[in-house]
C-alpha atoms as a PDB file:
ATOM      1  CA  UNK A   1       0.000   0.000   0.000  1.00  0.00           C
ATOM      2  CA  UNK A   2       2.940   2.594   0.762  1.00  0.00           C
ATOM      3  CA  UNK A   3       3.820   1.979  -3.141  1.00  0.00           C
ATOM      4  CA  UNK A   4       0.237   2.888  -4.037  1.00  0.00           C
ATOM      5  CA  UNK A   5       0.821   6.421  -1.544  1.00  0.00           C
ATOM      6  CA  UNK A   6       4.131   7.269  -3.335  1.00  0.00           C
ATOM      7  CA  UNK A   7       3.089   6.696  -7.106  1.00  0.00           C
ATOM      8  CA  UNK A   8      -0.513   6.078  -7.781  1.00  0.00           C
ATOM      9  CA  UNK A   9      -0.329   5.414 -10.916  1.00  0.00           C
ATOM     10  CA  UNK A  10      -0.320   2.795 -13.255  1.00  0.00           C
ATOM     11  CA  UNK A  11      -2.144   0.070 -11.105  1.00  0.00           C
ATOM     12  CA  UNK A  12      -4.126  -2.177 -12.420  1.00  0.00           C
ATOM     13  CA  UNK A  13      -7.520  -3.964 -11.261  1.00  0.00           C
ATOM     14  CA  UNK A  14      -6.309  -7.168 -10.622  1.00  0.00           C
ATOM     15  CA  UNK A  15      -3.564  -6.003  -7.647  1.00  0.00           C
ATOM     16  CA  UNK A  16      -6.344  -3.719  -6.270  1.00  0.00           C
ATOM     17  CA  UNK A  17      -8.784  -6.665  -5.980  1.00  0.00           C
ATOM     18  CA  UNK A  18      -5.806  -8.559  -4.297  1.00  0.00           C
ATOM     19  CA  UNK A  19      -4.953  -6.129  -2.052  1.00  0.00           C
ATOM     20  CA  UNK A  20      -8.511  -5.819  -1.084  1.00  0.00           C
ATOM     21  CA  UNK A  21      -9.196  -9.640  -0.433  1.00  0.00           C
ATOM     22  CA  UNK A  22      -5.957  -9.773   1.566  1.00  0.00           C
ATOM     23  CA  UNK A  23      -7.349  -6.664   4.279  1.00  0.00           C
ATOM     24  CA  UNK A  24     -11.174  -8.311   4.039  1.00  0.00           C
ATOM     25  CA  UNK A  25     -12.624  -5.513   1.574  1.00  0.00           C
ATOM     26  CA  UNK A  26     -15.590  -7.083  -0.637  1.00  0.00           C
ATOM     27  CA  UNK A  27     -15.418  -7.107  -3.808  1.00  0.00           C
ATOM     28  CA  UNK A  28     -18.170  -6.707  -5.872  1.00  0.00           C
ATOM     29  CA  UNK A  29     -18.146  -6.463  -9.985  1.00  0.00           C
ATOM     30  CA  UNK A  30     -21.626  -4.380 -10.836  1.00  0.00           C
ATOM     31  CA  UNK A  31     -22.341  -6.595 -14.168  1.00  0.00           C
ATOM     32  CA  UNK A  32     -20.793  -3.150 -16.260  1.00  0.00           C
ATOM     33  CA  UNK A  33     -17.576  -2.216 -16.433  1.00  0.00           C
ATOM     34  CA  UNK A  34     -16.911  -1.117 -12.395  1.00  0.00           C
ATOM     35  CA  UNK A  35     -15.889  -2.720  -9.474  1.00  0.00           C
ATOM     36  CA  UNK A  36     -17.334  -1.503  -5.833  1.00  0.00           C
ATOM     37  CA  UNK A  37     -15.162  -2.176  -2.868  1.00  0.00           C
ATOM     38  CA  UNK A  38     -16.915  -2.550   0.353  1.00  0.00           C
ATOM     39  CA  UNK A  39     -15.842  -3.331   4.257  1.00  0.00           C
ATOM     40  CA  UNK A  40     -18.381  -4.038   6.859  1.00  0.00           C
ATOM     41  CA  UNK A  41     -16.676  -1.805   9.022  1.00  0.00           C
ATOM     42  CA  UNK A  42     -16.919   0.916   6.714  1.00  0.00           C
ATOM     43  CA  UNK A  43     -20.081   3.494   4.881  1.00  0.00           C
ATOM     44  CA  UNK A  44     -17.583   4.134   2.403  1.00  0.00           C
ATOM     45  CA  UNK A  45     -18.183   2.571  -0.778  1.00  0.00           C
ATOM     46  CA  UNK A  46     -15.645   2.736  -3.441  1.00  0.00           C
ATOM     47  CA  UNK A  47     -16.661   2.162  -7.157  1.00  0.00           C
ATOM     48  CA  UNK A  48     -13.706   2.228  -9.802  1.00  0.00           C
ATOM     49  CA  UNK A  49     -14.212   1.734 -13.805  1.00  0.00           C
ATOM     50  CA  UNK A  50     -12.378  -1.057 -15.011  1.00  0.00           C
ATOM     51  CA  UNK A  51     -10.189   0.748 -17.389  1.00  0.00           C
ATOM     52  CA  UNK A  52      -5.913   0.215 -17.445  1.00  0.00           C
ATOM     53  CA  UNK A  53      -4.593   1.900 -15.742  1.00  0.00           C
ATOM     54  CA  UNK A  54      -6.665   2.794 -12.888  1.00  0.00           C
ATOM     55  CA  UNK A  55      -6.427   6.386 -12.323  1.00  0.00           C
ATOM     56  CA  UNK A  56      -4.910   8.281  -9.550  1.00  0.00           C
ATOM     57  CA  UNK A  57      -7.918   9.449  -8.310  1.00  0.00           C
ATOM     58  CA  UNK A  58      -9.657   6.326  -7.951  1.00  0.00           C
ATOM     59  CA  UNK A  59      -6.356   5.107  -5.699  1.00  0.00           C
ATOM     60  CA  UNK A  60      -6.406   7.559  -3.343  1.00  0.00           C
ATOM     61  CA  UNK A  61      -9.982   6.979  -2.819  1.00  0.00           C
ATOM     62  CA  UNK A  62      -8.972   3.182  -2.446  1.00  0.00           C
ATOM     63  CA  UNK A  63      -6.604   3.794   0.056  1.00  0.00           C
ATOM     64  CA  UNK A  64      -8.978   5.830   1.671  1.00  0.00           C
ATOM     65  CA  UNK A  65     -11.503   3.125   2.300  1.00  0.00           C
ATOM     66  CA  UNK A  66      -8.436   1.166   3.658  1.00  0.00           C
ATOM     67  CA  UNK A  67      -7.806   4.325   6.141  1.00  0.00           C
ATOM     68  CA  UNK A  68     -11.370   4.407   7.314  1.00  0.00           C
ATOM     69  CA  UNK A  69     -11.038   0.536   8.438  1.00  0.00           C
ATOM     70  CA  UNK A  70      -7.672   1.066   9.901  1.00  0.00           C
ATOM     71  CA  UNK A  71      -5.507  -1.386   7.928  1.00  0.00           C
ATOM     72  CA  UNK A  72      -3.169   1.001   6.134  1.00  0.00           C
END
């Protein structure tokens, strides 16, 4: 996660979905082209476009969802 702080870009979907199973974020592909990211311990709600790469935007509000649950 520190390399996602330092250079947000150029990350793809697949290592965010990893990174989210690993700290128990939910996963949740909308039948479209985005993916929501969910924790139960969490109201924030995180939905990313699939598109390569995933923008910087969209990774700083990923690692804010990881933040608001305390595992980053």
């Amino acid at each position: 996660m520190e390399r996602m702080r330092t250079n947000p870009r150029d990350w793809r979907m697949e290592t965010l979905e990893v990174v989210a199973r690993r700290y128990g974020v939910q996963v949740r592909k909308t039948g479209g082209s985005h993916f929501v990211f969910m924790h139960p311990d969490s109201e924030l709600a995180v939905t990313i476009p699939y598109k390569r790469p995933v923008k910087p935007v969209y990774i700083a509000q990923f690692l804010a969802l990881l933040d608001d649950v305390g595992v980053a």
